[in-house]
C-alpha atoms as a PDB file:
ATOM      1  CA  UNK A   1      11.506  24.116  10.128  1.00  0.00           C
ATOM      2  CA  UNK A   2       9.950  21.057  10.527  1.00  0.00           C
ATOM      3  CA  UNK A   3      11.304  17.445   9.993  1.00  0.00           C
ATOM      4  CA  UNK A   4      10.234  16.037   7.212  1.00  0.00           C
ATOM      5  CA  UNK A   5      10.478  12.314   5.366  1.00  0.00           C
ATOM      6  CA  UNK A   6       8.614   9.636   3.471  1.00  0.00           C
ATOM      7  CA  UNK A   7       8.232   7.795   6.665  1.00  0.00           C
ATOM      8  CA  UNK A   8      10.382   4.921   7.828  1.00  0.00           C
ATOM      9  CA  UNK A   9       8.523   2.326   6.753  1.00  0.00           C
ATOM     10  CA  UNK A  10       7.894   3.480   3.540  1.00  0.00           C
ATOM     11  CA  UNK A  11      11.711   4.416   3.409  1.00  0.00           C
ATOM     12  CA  UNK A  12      12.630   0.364   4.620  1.00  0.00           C
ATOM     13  CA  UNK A  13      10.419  -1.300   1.957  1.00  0.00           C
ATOM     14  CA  UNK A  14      11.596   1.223  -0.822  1.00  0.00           C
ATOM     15  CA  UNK A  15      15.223   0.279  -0.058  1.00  0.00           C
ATOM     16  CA  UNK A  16      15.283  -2.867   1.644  1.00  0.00           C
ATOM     17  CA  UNK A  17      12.308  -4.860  -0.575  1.00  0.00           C
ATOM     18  CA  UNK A  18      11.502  -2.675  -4.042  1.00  0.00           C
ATOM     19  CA  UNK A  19      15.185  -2.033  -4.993  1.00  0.00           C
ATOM     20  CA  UNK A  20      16.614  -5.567  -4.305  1.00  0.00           C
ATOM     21  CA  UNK A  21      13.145  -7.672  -5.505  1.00  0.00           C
ATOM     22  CA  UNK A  22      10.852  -5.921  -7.250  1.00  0.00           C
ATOM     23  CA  UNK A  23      12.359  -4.184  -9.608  1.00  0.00           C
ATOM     24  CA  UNK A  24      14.587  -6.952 -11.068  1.00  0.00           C
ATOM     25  CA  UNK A  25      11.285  -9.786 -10.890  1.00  0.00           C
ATOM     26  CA  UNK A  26       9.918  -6.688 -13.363  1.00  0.00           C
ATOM     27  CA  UNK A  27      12.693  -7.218 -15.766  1.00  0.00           C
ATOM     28  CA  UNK A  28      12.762 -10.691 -15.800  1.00  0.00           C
ATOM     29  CA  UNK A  29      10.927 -12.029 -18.848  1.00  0.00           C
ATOM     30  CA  UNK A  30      10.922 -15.686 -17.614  1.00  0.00           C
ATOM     31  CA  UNK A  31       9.036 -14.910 -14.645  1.00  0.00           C
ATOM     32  CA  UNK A  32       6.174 -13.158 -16.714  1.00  0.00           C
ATOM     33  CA  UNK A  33       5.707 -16.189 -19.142  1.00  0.00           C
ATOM     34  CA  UNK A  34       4.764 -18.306 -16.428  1.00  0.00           C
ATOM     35  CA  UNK A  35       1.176 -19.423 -17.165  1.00  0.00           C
ATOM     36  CA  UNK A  36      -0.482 -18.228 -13.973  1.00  0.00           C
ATOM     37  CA  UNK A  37       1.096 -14.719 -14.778  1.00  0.00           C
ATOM     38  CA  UNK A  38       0.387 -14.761 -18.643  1.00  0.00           C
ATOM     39  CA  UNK A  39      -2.536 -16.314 -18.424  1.00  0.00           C
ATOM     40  CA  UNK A  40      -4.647 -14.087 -15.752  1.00  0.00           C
ATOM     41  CA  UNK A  41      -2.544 -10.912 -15.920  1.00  0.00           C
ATOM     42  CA  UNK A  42      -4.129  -7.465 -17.552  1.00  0.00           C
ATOM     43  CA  UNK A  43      -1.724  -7.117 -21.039  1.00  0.00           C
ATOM     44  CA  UNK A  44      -0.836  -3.789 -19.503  1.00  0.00           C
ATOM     45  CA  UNK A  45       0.078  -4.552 -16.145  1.00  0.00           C
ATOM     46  CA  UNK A  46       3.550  -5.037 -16.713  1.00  0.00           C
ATOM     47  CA  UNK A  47       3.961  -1.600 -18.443  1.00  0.00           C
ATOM     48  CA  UNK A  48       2.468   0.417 -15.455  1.00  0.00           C
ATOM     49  CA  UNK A  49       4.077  -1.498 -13.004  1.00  0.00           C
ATOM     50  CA  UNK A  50       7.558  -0.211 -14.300  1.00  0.00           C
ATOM     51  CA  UNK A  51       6.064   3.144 -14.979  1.00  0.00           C
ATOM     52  CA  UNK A  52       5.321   3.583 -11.515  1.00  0.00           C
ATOM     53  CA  UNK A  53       8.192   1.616 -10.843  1.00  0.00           C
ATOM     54  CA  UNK A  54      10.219   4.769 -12.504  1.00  0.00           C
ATOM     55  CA  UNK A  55       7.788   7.370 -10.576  1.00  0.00           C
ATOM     56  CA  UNK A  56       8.677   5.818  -6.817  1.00  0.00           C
ATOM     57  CA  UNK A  57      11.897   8.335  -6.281  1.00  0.00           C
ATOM     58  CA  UNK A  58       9.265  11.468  -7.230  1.00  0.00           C
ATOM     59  CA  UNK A  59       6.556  10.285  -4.704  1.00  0.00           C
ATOM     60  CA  UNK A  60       8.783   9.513  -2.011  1.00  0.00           C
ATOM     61  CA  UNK A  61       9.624  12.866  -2.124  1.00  0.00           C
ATOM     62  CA  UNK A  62       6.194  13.846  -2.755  1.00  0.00           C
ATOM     63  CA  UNK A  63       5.398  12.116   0.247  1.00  0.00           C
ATOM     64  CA  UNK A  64       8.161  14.039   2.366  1.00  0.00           C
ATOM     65  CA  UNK A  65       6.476  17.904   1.241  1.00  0.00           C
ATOM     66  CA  UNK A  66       3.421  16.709   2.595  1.00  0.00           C
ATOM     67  CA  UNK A  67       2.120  17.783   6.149  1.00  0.00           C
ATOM     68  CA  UNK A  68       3.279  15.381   8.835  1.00  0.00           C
ATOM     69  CA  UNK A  69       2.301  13.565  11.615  1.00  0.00           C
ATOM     70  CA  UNK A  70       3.610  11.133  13.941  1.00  0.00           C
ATOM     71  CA  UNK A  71       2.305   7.528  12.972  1.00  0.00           C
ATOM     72  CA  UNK A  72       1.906   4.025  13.725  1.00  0.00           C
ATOM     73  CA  UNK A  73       3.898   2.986  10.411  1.00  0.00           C
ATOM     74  CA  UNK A  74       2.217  -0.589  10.087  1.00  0.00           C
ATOM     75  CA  UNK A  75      -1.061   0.334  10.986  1.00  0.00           C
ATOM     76  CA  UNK A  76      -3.063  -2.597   9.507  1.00  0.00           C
ATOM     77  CA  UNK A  77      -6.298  -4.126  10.825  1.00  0.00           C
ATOM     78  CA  UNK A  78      -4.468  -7.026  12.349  1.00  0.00           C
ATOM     79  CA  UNK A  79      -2.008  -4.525  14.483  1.00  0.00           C
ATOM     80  CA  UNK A  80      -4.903  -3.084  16.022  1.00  0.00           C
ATOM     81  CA  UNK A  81      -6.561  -6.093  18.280  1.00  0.00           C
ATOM     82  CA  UNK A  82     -10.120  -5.616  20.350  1.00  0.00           C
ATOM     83  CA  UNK A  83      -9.841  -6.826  23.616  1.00  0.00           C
ATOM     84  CA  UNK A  84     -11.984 -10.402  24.103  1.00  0.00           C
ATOM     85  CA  UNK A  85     -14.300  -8.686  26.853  1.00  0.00           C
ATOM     86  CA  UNK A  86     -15.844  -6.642  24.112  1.00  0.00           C
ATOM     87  CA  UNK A  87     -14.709  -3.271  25.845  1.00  0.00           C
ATOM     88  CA  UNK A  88     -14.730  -0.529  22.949  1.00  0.00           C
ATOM     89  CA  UNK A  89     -11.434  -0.009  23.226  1.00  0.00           C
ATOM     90  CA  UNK A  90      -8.679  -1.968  21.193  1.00  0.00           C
ATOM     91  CA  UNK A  91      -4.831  -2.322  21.660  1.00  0.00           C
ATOM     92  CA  UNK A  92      -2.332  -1.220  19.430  1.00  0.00           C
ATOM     93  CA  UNK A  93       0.648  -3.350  19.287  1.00  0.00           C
ATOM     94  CA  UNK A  94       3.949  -3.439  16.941  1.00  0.00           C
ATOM     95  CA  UNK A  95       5.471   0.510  17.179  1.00  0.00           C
ATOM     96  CA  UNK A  96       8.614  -0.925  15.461  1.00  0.00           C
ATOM     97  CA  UNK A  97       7.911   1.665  12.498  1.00  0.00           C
ATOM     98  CA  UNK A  98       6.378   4.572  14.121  1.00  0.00           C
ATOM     99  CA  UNK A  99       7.932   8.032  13.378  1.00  0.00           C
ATOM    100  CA  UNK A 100       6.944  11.020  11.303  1.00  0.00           C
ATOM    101  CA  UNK A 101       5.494  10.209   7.831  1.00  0.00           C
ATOM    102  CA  UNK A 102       3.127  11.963   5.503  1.00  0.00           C
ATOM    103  CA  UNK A 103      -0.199  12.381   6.863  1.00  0.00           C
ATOM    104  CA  UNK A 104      -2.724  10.033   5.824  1.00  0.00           C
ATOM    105  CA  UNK A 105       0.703   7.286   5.681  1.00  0.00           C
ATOM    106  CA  UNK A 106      -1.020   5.284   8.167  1.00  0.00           C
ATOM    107  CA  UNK A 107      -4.257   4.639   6.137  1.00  0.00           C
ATOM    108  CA  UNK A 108      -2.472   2.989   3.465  1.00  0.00           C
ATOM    109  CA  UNK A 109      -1.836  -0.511   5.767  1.00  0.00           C
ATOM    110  CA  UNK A 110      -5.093  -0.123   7.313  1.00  0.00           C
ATOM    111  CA  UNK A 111      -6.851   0.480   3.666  1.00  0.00           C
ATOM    112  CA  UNK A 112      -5.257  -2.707   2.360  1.00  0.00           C
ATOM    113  CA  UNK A 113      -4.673  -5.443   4.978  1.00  0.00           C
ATOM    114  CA  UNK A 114      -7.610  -7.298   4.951  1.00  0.00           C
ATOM    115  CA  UNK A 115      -7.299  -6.657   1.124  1.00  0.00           C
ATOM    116  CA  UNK A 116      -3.756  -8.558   1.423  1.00  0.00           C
ATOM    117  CA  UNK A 117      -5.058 -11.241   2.950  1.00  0.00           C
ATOM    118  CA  UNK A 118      -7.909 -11.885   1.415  1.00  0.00           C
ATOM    119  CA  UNK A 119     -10.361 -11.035   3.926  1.00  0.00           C
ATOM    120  CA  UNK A 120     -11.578  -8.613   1.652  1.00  0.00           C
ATOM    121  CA  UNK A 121     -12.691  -8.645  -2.170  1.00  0.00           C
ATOM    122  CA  UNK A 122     -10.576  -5.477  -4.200  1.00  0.00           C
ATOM    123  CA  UNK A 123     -13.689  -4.314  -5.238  1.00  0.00           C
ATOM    124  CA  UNK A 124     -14.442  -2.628  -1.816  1.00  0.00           C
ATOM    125  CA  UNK A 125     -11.297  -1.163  -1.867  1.00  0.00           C
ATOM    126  CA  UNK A 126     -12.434   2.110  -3.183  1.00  0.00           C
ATOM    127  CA  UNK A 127     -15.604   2.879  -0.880  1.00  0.00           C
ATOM    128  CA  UNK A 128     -13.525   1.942   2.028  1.00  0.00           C
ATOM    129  CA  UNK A 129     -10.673   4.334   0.365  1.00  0.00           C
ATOM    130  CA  UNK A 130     -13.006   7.148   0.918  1.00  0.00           C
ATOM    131  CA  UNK A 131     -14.647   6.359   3.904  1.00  0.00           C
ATOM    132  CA  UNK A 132     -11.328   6.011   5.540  1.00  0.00           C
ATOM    133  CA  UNK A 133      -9.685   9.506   4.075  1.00  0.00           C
ATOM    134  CA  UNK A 134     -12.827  11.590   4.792  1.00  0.00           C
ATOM    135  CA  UNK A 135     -13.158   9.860   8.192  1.00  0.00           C
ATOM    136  CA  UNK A 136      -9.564  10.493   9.178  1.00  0.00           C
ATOM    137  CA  UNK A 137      -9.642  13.881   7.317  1.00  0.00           C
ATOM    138  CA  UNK A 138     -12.373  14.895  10.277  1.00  0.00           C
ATOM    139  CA  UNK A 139     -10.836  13.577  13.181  1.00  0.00           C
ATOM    140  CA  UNK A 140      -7.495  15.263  12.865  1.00  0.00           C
ATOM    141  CA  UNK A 141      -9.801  18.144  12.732  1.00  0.00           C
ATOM    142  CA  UNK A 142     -11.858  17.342  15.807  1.00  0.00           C
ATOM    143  CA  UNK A 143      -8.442  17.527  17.133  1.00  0.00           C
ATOM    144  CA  UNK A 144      -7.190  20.850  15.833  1.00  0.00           C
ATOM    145  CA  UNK A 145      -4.927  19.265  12.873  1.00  0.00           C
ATOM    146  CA  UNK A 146      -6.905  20.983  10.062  1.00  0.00           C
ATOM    147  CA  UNK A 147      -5.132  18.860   6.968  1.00  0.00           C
ATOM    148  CA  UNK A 148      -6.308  18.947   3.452  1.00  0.00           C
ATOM    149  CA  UNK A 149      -8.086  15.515   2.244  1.00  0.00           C
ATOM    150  CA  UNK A 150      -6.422  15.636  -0.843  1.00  0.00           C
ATOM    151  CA  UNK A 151      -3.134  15.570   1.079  1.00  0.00           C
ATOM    152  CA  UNK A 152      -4.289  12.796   3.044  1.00  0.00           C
ATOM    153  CA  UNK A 153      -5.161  10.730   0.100  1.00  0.00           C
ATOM    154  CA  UNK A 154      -2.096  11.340  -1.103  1.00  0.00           C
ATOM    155  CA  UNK A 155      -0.035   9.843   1.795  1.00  0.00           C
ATOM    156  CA  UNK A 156      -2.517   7.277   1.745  1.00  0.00           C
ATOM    157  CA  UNK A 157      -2.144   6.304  -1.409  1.00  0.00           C
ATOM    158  CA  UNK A 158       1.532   7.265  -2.127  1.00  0.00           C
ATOM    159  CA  UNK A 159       2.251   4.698   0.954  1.00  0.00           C
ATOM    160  CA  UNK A 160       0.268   2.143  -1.062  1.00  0.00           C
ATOM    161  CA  UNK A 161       2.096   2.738  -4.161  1.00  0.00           C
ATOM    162  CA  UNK A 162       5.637   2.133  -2.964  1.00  0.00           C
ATOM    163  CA  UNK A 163       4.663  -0.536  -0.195  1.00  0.00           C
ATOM    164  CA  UNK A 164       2.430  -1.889  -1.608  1.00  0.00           C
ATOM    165  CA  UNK A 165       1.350  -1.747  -5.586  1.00  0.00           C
ATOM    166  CA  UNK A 166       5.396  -3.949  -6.563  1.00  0.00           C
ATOM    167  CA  UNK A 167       5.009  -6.247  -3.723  1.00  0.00           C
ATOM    168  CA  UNK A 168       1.520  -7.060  -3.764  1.00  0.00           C
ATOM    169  CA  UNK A 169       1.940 -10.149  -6.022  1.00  0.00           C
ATOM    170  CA  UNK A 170       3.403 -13.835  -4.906  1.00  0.00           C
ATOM    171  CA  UNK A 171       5.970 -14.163  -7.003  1.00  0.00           C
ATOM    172  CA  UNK A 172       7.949 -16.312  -4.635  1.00  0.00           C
ATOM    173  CA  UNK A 173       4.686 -19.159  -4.840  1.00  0.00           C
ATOM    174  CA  UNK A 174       5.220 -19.350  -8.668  1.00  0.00           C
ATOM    175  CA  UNK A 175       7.488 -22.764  -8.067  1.00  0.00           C
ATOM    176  CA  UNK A 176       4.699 -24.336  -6.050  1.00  0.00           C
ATOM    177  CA  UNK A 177       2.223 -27.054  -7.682  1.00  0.00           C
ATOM    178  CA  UNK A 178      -0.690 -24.810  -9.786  1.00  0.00           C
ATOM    179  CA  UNK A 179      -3.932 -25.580  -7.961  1.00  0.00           C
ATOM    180  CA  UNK A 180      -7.352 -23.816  -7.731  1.00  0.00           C
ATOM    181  CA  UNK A 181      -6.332 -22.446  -4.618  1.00  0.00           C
ATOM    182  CA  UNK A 182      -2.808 -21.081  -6.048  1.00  0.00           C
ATOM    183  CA  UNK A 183      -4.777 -19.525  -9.607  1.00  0.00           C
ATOM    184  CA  UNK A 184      -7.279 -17.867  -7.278  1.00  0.00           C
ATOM    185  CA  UNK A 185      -4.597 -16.408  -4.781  1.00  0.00           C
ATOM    186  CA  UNK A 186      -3.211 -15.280  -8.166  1.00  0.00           C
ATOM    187  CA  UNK A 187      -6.143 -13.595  -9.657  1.00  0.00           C
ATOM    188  CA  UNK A 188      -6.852 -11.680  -6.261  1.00  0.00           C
ATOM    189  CA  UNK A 189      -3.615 -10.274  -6.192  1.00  0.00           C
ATOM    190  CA  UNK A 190      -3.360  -9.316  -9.860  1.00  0.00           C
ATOM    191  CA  UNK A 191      -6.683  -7.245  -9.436  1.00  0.00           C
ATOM    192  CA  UNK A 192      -5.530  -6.207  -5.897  1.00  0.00           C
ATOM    193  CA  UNK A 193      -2.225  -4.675  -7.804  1.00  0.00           C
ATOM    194  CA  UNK A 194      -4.083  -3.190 -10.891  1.00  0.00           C
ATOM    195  CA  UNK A 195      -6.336  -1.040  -7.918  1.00  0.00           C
ATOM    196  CA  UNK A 196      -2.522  -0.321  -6.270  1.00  0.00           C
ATOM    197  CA  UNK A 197      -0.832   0.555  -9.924  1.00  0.00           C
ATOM    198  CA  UNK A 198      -3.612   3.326 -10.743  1.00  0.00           C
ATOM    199  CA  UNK A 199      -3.894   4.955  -7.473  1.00  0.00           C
ATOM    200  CA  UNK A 200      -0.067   5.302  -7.862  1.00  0.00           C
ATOM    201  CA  UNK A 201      -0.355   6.883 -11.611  1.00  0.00           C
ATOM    202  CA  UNK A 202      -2.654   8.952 -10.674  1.00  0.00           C
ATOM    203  CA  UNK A 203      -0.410  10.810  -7.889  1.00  0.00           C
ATOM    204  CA  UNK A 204       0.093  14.320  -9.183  1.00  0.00           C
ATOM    205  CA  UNK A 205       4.237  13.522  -9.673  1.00  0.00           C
ATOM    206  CA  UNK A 206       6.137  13.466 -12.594  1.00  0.00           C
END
């Protein structure tokens, strides 16, 4: 029988970064009523943040009865460099998380680091999301992995849901000076989480 788990990544930010921060910064009621979080957060984004908040243990092991491959683990845009002589290949550097995770794992860091960082607007998020699965979906086929793309979304989006969707906003810059630079990071990262929260409700788990 084959090995399978959640992935280590997704494993190290579940138990080293949800657990200890996120889910207490949900239950604290003085952190909510700060303006830039009262003022420019959806009325329901609390809520579904500690519903999926509740649902993390069932994807995890959603996650880990899902085909598996060997992966990356951080495989976001800015882990995968092109070389300066314009050669079409590109490196691949930091392995620190690689292992076996759900298929389509690998997706989720590449679907949303840009996104993170504001390189790219949330509203492109769910093309990309597509392009990306179906894309993926064929080459592990081209290479004799013949993997449902609904299972792929699923690590894909199951990865973004519990490393993603509690973290995604900057709680630790709510001390810092409110400028138009601070609201705006705010407001991206509020709509980047809403996008995060529903993909991870809408994971067929109880």
């Amino acid at each position: 029988m084959a090995l399978r788990s959640p992935g280590k990544a997704t494993n190290l930010y579940y138990v080293g970064r949800v657990i200890p921060a996120a889910l207490p910064t949900l239950a604290d009621d003085a952190i909510w009523a700060h303006p830039l979080l009262a003022e420019l957060a959806d009325p329901h984004l609390r809520a579904d943040l500690t519903e999926l908040a509740r649902k993390l243990p069932a994807i995890i092991e959603h996650l880990a009865q899902l085909p598996q491959l060997l992966s990356h683990g951080d495989a976001s845009p800015q882990n995968l460099l092109v070389p300066a002589d314009g050669s079409e290949t590109f490196v691949i550097i930091d392995w620190t998380m690689s292992g076996l995770t759900a298929a389509g794992d690998d997706l989720s860091q590449l679907l949303i680091g840009l996104a993170h960082d504001g390189a790219l607007a949330v509203d492109q998020l769910p093309a990309l999301r597509e392009l990306v699965a179906r894309q993926y979906t064929a080459g592990l086929a081209s290479e004799g992995f013949l993997i449902d793309e609904g299972d792929v979304r699923d690590g894909m989006d199951g990865g973004l849901a519990v490393r993603s969707a509690l973290t995604a906003i900057p709680f630790e810059r709510l001390g810092d000076p409110v400028t138009h630079e601070l609201t705006e990071l705010f407001r991206h990262r509020l709509a980047l989480t809403r996008y995060l929260v529903d993909l991870g409700l809408a994971l067929p788990v109880g």
